[in-house]
N, C-alpha and C. Protein backbone atom coordinates (compact mmCIF):
# COMPACT_ATOMS: atom_id res chain seq x y z
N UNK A 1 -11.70 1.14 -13.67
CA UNK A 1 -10.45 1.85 -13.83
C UNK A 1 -10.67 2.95 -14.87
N UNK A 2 -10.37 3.96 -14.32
CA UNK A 2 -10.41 5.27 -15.43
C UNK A 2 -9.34 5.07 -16.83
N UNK A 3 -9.74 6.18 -17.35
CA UNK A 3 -8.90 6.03 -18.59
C UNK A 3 -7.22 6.29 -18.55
N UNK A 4 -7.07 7.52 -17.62
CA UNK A 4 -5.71 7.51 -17.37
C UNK A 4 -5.10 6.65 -16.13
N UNK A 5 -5.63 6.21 -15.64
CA UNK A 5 -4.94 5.20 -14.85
C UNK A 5 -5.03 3.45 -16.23
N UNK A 6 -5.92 3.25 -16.72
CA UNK A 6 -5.50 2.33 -17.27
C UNK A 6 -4.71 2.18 -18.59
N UNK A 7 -4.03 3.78 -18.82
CA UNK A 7 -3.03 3.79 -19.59
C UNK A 7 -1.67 3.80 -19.39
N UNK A 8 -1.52 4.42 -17.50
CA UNK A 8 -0.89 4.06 -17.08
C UNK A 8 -0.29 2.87 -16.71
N UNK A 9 -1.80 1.90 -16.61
CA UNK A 9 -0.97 0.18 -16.07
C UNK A 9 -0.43 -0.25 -17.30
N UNK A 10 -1.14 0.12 -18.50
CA UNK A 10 -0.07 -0.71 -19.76
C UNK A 10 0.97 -0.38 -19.85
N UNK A 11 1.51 1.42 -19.63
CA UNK A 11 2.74 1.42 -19.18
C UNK A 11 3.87 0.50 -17.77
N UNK A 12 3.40 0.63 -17.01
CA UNK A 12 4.09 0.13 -15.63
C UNK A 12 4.48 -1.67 -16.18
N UNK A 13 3.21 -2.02 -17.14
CA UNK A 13 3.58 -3.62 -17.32
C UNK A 13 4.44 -3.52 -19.09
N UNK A 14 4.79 -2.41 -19.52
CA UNK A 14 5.35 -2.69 -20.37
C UNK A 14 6.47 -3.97 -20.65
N UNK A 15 6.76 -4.56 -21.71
CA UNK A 15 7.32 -5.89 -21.33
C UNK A 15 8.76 -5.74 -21.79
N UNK A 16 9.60 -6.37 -20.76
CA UNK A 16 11.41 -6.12 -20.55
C UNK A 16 12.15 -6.62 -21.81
N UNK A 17 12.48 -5.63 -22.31
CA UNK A 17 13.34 -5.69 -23.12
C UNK A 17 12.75 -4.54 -24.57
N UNK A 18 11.28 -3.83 -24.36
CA UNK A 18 11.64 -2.92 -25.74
C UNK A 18 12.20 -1.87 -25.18
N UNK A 19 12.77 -1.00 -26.30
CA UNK A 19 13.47 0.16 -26.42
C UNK A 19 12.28 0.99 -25.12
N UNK A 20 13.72 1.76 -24.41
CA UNK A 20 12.79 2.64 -23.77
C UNK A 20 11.57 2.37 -22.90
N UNK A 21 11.37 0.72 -22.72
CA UNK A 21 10.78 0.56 -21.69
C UNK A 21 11.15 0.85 -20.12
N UNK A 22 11.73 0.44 -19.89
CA UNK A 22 12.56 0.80 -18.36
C UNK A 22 11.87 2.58 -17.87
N UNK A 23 12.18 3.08 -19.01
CA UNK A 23 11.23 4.98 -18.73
C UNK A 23 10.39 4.80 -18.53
N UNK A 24 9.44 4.24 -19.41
CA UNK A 24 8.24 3.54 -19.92
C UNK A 24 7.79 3.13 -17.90
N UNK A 25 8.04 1.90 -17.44
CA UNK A 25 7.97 2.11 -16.25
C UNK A 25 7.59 2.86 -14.95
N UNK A 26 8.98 3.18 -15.33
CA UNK A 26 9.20 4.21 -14.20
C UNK A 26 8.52 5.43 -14.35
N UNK A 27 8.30 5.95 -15.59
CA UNK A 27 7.46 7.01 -15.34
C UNK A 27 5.61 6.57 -14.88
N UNK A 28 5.40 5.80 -15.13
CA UNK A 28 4.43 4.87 -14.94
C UNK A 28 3.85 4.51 -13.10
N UNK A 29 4.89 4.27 -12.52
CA UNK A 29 5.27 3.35 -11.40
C UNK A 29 5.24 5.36 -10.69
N UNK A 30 6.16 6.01 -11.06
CA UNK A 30 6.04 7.70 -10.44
C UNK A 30 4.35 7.86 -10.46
N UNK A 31 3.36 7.64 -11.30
CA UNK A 31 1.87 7.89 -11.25
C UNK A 31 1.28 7.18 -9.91
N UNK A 32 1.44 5.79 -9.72
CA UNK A 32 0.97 4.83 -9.04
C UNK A 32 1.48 5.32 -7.66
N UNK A 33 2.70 5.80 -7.41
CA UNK A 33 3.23 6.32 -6.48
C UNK A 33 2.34 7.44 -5.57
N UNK A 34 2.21 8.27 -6.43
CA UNK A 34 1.63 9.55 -6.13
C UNK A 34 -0.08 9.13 -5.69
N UNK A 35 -0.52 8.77 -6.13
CA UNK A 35 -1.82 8.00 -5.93
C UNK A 35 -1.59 7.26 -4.68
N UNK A 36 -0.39 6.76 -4.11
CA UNK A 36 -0.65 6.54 -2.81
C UNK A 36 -0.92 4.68 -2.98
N UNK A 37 -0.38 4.50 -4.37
CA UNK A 37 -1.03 2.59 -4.22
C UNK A 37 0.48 1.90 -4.78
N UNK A 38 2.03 3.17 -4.73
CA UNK A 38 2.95 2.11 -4.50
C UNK A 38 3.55 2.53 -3.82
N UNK A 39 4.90 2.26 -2.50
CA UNK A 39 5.49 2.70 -1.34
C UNK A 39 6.61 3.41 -2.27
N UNK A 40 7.77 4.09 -1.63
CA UNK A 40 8.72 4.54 -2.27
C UNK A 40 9.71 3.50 -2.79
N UNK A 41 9.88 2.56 -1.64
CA UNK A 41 11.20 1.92 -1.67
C UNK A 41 10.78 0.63 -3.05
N UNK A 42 9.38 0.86 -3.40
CA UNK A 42 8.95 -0.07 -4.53
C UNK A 42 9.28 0.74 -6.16
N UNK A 43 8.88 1.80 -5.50
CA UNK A 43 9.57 3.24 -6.88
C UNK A 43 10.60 3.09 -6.74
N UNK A 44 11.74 2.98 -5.84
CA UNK A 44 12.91 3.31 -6.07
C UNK A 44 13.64 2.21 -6.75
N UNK A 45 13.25 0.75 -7.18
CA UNK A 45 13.04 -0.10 -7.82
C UNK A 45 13.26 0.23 -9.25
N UNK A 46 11.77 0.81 -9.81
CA UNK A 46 11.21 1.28 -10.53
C UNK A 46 12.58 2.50 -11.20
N UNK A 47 12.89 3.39 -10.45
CA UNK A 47 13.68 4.30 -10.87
C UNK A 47 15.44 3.83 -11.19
N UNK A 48 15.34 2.74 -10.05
CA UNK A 48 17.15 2.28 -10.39
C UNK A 48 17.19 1.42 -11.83
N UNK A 49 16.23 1.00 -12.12
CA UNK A 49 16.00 0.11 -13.05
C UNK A 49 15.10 1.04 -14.46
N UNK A 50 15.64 1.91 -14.69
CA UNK A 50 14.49 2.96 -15.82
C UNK A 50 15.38 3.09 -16.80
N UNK A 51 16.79 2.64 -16.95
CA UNK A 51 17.99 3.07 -18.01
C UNK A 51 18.05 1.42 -18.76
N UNK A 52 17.34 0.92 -17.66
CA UNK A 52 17.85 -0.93 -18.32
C UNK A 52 16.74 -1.33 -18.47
N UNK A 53 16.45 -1.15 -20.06
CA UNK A 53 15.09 -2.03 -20.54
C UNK A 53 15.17 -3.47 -20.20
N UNK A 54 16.33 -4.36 -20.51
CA UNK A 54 16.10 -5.60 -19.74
C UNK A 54 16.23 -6.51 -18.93
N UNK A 55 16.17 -5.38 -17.51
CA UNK A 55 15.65 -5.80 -16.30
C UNK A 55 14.21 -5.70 -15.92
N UNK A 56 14.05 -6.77 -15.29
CA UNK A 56 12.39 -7.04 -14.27
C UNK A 56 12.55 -6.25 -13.75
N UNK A 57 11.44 -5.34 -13.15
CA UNK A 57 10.99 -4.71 -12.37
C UNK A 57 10.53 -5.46 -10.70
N UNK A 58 9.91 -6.47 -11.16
CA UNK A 58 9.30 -7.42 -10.52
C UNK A 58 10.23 -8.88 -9.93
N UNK A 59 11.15 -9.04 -10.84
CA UNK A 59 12.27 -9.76 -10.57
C UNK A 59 12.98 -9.15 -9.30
N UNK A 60 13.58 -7.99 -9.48
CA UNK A 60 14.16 -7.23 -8.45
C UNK A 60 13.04 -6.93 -7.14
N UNK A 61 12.49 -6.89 -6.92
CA UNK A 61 11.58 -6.38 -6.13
C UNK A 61 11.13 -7.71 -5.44
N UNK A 62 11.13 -8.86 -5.59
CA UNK A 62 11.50 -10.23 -5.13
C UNK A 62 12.95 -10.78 -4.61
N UNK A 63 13.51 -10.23 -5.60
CA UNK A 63 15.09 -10.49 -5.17
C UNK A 63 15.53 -10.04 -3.73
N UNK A 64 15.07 -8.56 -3.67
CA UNK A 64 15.19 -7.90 -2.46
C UNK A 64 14.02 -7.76 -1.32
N UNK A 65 13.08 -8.69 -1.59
CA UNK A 65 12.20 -8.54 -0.44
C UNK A 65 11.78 -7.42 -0.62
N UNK A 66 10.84 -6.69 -1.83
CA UNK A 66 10.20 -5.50 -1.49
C UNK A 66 9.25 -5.47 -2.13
N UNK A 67 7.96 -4.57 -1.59
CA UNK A 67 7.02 -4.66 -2.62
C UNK A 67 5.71 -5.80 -2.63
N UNK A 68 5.64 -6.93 -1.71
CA UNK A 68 4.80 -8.05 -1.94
C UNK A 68 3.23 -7.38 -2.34
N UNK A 69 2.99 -6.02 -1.68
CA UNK A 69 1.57 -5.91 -2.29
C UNK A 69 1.52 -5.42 -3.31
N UNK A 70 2.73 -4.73 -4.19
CA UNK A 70 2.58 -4.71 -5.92
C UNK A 70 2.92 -5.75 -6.67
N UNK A 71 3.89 -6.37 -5.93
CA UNK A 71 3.87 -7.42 -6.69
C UNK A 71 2.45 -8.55 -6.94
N UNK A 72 2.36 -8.66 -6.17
CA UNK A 72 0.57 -9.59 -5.96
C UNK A 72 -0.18 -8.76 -7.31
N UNK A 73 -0.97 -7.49 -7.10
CA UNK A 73 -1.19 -6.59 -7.71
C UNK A 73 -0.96 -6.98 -9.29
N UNK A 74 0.37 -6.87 -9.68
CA UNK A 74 0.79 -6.02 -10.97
C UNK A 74 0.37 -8.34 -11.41
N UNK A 75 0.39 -9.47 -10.41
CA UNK A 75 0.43 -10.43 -11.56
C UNK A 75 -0.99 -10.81 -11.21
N UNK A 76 -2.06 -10.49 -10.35
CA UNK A 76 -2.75 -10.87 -10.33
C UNK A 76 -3.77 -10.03 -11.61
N UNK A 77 -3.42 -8.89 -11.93
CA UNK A 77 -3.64 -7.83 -13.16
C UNK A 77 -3.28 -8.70 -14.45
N UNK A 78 -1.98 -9.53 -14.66
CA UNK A 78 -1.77 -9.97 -15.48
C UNK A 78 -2.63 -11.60 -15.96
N UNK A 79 -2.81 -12.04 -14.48
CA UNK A 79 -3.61 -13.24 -14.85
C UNK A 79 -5.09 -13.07 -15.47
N UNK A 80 -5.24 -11.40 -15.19
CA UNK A 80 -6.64 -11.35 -15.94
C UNK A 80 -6.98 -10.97 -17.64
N UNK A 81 -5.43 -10.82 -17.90
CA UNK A 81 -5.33 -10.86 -19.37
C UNK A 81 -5.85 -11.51 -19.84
């Protein structure tokens, strides 16, 4: 992983609830987008949810059935913490 993409994933996994995470995100999740490795309707997630630091990203995106290959993705990333 390059350098700006893996500054990007610490953004996208920023954790729910600091200040200004929800931007944090979504501007994050807009990179991943463009790159072609998240769908829209998984950004649009990402974007309804960018004003409310503490909402899941990932919560919602389960809730509504969307997303299963970022979701996989963003925890199988996390299990390698």
């Amino acid at each position: 992983m390059d350098s700006d993409t893996a500054v990007q994933w610490e953004l996208v996994n920023t954790p729910v609830g600091e200040e200004w995470s929800g931007r944090a995100r979504y501007a994050a999740a807009m990179f991943f987008h463009k790159r072609g490795e998240m769908d829209a309707a998984t950004l649009e997630i990402y974007r309804y949810l960018a004003r409310l630091d503490f909402e899941d990203p990932l919560a919602a995106l389960k809730r509504y059935k969307i997303g299963d290959d970022w979701i996989a993705r963003v925890q199988a990333g996390r299990s390698t913490r």
